[in-house]
C-alpha atoms as a PDB file:
ATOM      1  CA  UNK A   1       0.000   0.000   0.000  1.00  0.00           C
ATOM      2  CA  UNK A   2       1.308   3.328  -0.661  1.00  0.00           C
ATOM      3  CA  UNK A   3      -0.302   6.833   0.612  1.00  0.00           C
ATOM      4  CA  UNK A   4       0.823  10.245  -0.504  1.00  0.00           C
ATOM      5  CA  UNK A   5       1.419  12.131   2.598  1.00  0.00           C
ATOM      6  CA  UNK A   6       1.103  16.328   2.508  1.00  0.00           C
ATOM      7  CA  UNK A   7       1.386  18.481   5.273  1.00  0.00           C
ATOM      8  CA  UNK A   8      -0.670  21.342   4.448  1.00  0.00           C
ATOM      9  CA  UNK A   9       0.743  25.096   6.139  1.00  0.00           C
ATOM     10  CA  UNK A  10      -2.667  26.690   7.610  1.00  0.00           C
ATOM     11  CA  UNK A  11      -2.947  29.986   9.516  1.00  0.00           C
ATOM     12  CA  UNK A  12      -0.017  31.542  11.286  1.00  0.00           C
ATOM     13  CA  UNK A  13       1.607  28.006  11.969  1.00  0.00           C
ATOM     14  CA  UNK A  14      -0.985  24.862  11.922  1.00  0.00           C
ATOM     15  CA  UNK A  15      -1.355  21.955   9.411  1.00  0.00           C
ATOM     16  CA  UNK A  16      -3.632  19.751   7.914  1.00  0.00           C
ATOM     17  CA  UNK A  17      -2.530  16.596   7.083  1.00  0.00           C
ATOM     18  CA  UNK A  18      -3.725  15.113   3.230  1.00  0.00           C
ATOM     19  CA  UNK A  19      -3.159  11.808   2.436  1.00  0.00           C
ATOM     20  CA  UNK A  20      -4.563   9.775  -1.014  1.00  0.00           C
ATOM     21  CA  UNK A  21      -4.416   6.413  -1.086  1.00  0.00           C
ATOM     22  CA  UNK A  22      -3.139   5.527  -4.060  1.00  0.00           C
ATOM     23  CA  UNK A  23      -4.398   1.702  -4.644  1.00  0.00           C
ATOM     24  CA  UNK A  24      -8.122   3.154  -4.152  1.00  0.00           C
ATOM     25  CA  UNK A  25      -7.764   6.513  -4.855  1.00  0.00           C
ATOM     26  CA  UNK A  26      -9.233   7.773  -1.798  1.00  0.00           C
ATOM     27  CA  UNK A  27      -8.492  11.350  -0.313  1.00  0.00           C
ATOM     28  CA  UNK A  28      -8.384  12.242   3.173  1.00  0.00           C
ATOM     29  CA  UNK A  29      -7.326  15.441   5.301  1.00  0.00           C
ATOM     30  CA  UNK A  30      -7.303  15.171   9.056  1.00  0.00           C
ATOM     31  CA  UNK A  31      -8.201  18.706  10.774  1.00  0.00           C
ATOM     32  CA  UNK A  32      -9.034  21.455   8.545  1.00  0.00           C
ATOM     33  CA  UNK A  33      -7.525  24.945  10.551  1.00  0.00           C
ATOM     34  CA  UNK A  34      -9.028  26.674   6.984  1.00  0.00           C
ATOM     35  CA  UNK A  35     -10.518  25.489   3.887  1.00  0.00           C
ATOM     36  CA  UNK A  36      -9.051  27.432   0.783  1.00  0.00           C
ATOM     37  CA  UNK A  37      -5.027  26.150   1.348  1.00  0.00           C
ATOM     38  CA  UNK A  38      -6.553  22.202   1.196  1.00  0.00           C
ATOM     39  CA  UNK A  39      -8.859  23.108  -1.623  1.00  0.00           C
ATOM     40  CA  UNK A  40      -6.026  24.549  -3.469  1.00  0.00           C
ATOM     41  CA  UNK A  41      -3.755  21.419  -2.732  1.00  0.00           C
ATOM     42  CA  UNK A  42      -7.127  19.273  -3.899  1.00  0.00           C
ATOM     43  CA  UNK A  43      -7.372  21.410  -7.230  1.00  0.00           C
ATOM     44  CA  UNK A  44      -3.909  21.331  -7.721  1.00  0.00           C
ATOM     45  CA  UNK A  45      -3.025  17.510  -8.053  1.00  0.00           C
ATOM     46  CA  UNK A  46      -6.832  17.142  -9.299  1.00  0.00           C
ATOM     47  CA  UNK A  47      -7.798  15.131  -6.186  1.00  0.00           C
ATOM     48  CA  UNK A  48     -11.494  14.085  -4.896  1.00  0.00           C
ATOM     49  CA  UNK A  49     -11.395  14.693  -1.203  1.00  0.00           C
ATOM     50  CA  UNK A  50     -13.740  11.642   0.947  1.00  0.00           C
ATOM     51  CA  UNK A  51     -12.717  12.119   4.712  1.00  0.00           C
ATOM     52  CA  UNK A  52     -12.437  14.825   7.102  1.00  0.00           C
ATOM     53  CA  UNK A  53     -10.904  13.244  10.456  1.00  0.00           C
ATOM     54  CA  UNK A  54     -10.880  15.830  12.867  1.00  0.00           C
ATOM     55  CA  UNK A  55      -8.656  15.523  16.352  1.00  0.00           C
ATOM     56  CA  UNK A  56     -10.274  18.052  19.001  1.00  0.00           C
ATOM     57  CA  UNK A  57     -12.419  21.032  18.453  1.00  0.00           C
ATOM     58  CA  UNK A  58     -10.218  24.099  19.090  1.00  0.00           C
ATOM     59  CA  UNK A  59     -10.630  26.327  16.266  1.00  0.00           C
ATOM     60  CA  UNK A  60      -7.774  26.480  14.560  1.00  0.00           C
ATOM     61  CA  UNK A  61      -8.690  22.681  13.866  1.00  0.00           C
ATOM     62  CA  UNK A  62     -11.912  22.787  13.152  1.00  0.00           C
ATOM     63  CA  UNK A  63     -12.760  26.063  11.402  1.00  0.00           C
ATOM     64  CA  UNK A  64     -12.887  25.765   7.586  1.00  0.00           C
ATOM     65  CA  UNK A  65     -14.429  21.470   8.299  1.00  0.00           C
ATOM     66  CA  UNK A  66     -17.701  23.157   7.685  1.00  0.00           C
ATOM     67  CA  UNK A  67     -16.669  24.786   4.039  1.00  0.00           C
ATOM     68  CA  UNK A  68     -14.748  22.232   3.169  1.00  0.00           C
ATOM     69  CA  UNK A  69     -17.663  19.126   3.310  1.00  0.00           C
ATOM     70  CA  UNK A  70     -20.074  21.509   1.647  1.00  0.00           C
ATOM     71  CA  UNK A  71     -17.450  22.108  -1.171  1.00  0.00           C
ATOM     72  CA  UNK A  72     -16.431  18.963  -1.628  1.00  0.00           C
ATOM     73  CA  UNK A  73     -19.304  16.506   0.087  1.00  0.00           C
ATOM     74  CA  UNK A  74     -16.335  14.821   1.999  1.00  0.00           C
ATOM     75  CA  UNK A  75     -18.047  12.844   5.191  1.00  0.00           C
ATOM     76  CA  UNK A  76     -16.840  13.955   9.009  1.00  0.00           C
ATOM     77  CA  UNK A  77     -15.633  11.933  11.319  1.00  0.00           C
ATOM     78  CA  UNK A  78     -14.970  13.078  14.846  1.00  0.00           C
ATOM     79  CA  UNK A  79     -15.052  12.301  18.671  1.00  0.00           C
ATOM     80  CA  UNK A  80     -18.779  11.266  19.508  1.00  0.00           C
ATOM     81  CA  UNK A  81     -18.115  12.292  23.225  1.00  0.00           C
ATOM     82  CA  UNK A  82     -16.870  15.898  21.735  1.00  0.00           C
ATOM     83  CA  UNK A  83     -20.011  15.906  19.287  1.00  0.00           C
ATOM     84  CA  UNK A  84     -21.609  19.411  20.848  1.00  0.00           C
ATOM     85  CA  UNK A  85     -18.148  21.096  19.863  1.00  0.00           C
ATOM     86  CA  UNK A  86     -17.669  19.701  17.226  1.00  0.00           C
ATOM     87  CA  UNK A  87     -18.972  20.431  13.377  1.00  0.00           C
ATOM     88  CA  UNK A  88     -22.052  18.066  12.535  1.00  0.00           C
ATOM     89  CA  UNK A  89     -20.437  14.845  12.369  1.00  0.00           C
ATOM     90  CA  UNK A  90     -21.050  11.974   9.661  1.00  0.00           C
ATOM     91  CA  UNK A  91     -19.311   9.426  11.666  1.00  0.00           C
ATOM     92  CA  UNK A  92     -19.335   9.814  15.591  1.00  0.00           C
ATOM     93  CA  UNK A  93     -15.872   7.864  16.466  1.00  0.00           C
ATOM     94  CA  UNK A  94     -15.147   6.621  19.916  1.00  0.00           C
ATOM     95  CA  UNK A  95     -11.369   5.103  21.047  1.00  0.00           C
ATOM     96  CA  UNK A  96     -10.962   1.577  20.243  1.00  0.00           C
ATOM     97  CA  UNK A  97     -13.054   2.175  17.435  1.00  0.00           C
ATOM     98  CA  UNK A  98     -11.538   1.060  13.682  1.00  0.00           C
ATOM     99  CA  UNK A  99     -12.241   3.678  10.665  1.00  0.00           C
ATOM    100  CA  UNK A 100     -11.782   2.230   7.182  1.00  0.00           C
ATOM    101  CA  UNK A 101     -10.618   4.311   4.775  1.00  0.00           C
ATOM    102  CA  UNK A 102      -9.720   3.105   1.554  1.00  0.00           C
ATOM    103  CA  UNK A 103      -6.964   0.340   1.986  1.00  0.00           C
ATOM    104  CA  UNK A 104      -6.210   1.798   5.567  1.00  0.00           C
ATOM    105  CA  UNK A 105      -7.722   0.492   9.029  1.00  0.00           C
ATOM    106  CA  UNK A 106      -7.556   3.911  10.996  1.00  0.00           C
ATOM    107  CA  UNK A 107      -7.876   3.310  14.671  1.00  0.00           C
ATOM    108  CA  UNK A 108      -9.229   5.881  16.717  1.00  0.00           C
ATOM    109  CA  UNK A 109      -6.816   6.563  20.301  1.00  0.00           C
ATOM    110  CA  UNK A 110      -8.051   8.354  23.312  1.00  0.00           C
ATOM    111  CA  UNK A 111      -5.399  11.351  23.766  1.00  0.00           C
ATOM    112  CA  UNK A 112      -7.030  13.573  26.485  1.00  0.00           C
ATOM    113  CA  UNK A 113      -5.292  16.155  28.693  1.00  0.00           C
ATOM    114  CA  UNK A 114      -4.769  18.981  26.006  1.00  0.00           C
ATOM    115  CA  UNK A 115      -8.007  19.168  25.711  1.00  0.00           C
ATOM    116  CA  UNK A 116     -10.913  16.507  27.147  1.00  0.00           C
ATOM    117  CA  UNK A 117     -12.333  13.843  24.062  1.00  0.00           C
ATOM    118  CA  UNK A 118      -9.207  14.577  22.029  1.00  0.00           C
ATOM    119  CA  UNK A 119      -8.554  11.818  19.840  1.00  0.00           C
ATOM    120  CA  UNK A 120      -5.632  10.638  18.063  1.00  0.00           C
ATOM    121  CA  UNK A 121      -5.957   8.589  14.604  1.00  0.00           C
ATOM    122  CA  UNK A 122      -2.960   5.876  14.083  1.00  0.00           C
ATOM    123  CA  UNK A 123      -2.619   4.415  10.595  1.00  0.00           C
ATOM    124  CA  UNK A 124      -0.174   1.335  11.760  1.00  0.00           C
ATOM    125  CA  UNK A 125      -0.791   0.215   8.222  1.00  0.00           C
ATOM    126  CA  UNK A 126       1.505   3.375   6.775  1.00  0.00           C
ATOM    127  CA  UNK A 127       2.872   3.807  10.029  1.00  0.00           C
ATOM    128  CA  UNK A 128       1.384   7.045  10.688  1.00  0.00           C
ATOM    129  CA  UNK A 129       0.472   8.730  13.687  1.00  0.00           C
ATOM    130  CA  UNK A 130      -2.054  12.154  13.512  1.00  0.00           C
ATOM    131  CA  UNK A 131      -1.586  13.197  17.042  1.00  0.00           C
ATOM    132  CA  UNK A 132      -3.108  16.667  17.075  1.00  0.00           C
ATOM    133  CA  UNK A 133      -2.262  18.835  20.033  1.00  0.00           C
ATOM    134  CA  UNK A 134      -1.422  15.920  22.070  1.00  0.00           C
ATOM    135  CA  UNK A 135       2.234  14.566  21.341  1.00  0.00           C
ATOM    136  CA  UNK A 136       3.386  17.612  19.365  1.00  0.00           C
ATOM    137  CA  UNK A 137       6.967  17.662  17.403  1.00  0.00           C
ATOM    138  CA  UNK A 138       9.566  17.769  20.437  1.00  0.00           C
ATOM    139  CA  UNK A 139       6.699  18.861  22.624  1.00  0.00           C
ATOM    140  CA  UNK A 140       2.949  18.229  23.989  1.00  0.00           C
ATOM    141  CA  UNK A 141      -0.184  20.669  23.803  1.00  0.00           C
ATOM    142  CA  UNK A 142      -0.802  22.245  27.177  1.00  0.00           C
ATOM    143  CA  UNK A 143      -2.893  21.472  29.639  1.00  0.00           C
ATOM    144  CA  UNK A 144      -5.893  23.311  28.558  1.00  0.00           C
ATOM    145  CA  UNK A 145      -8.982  20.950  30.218  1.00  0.00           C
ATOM    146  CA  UNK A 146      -7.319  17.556  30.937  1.00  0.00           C
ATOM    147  CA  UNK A 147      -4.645  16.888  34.172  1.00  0.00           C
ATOM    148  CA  UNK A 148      -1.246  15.796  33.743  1.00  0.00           C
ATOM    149  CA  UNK A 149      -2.136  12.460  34.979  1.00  0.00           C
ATOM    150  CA  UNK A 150      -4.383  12.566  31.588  1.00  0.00           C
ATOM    151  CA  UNK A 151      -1.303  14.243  29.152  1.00  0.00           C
ATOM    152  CA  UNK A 152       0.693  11.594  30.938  1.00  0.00           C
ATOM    153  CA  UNK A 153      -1.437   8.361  29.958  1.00  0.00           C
ATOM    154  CA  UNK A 154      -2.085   9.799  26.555  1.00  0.00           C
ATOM    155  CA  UNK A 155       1.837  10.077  25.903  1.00  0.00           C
ATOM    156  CA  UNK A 156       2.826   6.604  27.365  1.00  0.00           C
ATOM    157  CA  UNK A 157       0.065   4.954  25.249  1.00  0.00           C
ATOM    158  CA  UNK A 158       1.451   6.681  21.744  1.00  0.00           C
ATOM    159  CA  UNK A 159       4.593   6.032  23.204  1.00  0.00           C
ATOM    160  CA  UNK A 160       4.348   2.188  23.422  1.00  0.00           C
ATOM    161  CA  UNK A 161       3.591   2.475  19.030  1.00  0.00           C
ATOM    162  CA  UNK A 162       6.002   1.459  17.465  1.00  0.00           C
ATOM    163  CA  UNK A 163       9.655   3.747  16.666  1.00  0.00           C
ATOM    164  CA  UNK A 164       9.131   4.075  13.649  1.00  0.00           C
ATOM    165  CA  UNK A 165       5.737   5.515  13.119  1.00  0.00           C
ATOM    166  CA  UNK A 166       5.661   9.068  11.773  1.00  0.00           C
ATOM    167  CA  UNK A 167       4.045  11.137  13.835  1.00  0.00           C
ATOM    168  CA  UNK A 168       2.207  14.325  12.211  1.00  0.00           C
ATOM    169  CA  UNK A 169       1.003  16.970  14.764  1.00  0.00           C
ATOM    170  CA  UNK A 170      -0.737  19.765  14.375  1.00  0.00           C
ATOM    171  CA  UNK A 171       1.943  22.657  14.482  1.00  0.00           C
ATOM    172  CA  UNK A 172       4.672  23.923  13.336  1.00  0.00           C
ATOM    173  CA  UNK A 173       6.314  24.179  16.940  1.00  0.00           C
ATOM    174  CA  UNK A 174       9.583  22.168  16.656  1.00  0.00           C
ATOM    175  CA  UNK A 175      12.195  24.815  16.759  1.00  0.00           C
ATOM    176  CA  UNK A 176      10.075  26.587  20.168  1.00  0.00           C
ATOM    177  CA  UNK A 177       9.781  22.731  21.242  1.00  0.00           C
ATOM    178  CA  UNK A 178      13.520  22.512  21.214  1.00  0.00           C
ATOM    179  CA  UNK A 179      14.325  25.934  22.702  1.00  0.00           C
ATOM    180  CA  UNK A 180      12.552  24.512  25.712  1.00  0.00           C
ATOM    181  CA  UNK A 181      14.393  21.042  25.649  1.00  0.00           C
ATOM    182  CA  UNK A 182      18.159  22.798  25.392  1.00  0.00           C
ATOM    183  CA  UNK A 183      17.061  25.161  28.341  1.00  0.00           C
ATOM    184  CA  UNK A 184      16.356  22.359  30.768  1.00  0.00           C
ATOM    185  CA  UNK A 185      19.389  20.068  29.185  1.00  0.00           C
ATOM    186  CA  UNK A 186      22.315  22.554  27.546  1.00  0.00           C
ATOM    187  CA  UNK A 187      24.748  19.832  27.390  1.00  0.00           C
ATOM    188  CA  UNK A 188      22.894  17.258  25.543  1.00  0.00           C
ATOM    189  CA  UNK A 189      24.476  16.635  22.066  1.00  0.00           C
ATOM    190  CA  UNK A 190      21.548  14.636  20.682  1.00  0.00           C
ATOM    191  CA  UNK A 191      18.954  17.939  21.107  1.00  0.00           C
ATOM    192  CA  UNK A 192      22.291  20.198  19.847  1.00  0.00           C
ATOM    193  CA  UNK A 193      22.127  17.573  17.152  1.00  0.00           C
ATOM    194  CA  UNK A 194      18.407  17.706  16.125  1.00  0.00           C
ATOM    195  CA  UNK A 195      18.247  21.839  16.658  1.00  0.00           C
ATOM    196  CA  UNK A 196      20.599  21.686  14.027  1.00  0.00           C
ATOM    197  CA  UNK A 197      18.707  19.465  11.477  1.00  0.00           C
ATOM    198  CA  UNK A 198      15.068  21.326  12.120  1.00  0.00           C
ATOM    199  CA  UNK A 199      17.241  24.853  11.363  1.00  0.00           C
ATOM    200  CA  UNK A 200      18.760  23.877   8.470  1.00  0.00           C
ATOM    201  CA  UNK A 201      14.658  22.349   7.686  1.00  0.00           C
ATOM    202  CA  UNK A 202      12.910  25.623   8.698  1.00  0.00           C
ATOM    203  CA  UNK A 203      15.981  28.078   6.856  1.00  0.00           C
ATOM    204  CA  UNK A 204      14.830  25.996   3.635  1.00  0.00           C
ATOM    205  CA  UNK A 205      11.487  26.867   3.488  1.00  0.00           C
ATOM    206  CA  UNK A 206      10.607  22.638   4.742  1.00  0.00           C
ATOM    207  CA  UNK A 207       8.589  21.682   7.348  1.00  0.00           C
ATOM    208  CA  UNK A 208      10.306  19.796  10.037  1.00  0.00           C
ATOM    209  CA  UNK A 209       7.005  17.217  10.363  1.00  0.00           C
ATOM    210  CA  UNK A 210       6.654  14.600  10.102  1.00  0.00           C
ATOM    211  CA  UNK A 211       9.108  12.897  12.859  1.00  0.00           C
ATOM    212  CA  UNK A 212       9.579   9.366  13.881  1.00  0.00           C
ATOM    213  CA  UNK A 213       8.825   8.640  17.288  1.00  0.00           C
ATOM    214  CA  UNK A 214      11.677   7.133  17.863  1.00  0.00           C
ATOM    215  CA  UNK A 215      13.487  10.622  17.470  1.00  0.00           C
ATOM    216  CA  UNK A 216      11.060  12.001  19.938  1.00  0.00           C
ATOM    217  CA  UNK A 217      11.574   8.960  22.371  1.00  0.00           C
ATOM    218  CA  UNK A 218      15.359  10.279  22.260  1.00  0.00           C
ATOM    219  CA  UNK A 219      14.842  13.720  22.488  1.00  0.00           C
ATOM    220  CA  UNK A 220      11.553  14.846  23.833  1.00  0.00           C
ATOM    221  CA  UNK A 221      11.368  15.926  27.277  1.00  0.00           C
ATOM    222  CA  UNK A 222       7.785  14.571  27.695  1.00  0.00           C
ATOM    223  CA  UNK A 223       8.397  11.185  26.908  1.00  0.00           C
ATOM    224  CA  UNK A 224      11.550  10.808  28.880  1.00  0.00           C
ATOM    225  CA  UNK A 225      10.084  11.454  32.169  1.00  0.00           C
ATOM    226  CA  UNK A 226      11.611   8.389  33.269  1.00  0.00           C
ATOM    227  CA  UNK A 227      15.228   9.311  32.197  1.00  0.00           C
ATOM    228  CA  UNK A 228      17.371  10.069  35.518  1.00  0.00           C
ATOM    229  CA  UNK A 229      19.259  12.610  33.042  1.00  0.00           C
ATOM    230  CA  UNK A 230      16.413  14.869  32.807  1.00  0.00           C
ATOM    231  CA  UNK A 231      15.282  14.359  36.766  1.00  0.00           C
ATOM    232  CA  UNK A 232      18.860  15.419  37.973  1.00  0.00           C
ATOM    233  CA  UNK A 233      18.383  18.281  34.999  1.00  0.00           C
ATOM    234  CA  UNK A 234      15.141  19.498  36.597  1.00  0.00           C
ATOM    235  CA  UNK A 235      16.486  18.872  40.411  1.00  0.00           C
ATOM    236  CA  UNK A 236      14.244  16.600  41.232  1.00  0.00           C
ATOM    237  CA  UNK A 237      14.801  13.923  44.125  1.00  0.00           C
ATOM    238  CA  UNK A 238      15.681  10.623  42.895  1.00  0.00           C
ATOM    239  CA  UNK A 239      12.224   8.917  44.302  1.00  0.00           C
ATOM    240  CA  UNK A 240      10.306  11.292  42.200  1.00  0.00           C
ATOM    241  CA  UNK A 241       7.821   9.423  39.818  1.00  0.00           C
ATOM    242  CA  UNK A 242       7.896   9.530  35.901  1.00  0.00           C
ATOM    243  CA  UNK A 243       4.269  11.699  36.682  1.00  0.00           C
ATOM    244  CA  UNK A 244       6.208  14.652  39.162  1.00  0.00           C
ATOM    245  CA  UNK A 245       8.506  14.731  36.769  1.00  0.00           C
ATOM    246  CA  UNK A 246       6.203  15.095  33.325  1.00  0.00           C
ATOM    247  CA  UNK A 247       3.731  17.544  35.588  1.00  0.00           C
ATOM    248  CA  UNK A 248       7.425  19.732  36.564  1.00  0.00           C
ATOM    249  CA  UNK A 249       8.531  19.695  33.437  1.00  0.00           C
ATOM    250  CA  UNK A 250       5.201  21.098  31.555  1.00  0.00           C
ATOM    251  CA  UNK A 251       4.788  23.141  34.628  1.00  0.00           C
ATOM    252  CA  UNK A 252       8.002  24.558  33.694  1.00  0.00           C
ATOM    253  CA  UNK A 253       6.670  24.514  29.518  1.00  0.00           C
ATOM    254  CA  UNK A 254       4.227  26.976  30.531  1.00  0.00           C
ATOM    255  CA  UNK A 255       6.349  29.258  31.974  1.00  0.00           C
ATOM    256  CA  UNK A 256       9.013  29.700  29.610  1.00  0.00           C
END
């Protein structure tokens, strides 16, 4: 199987995500920050869009969804427990739930704690990951409605995918997400190391998404909450749980 993957620039620094499905032909987008820029990428490779997957329903996710289906009679598909946010949905979704579209079995992952019925759709078929606001490039969404204990579940479940699934967020935060990484650990090569690869990205005019997890396993402060390296970098005690540690170090996110 083969999908076309296209991260779509939207607003001041979002993306929608358009895949086709080559084998079938089938066209979908997952969030839709504004309509014209995926309507122009539609028009220009002369594509028929089918799916709207949506992740949460912050606006600069959700706002051109409504335009978009009524251009293009693509069906929704979106949290059922987020419904009453949401734009009218075709196909109410719930986690655990499987999503066919075209040769791909989407499955549908509870990612609360950015926000509360934020989902997550993994393609383990392409090895893709549409993550949303939750596990962001180098980063995670703050803590808008859910608790940390909820961020924290939601990043040890995408976590346990495997390495090699690209994961496609829903902003072009890398370079901020790193800023924050080198200020907690200044001496570690491998974040030097990736800084250095999403510059040389972002000077080129390229966006630095998608990532493999495994890159973020390695270098993203939120998923290394277990790492003694970044405890002793955030002076924590060494009893202090993989939870302190993720809730000190967004705490410290928030701040900076």
């Amino acid at each position: 199987m083969t999908l076309e993957l296209i991260p779509i620039p939207c607003l001041k620094d979002n993306y929608a995500w358009l895949w086709h499905d080559t084998a079938t032909d089938t066209v979908v987008v997952v969030d839709v920050p504004e309509a014209t820029p995926v309507l122009n990428a539609l028009a220009e490779r002369n594509w028929q869009l089918h799916h709207i997957l949506i992740t949460h329903h912050h606006a600069d996710h959700i706002a051109g969804v409504e335009a978009l289906a009524q251009a293009t009679g693509a069906k929704v598909a979106g949290a059922a427990a987020d419904a009453h946010r949401l734009p009218p949905l075709d196909h109410p979704v719930a986690p655990g739930d499987v999503v066919h579209l075209g040769m791909e079995a989407a499955q549908v992952l509870a990612a609360d704690g950015h926000t509360v019925g934020h989902i997550a759709w993994y393609l383990p078929g392409a090895g893709l990951l549409f993550s949303g606001d939750s596990l962001m490039s180098w980063g995670c969404g703050r803590l808008f409605e859910g608790t940390p204990a909820q961020m924290f579940d939601t990043l040890a479940r995408l976590a346990a995918l495997p390495a090699e699934t690209l994961v496609c967020s829903g902003h072009e935060y890398t370079a901020a997400n790193g800023r924050f990484a080198l200020s907690l650990e200044p001496g570690n090569g491998r974040l030097h190391d990736r800084m250095d690869r999403v510059t040389a990205l972002r000077l080129a005019g390229e966006p630095s998404l998608p990532v493999h997890l495994g890159e973020e396993l390695a270098t993203n402060p939120f998923l290394r909450s277990h790492d003694a390296a970044l405890r002793a970098a955030l002076g924590m005690a060494e009893e202090a749980s993989p939870l302190s540690v993720f809730t000190e170090a967004r705490a410290r996110k928030d701040k900076f």
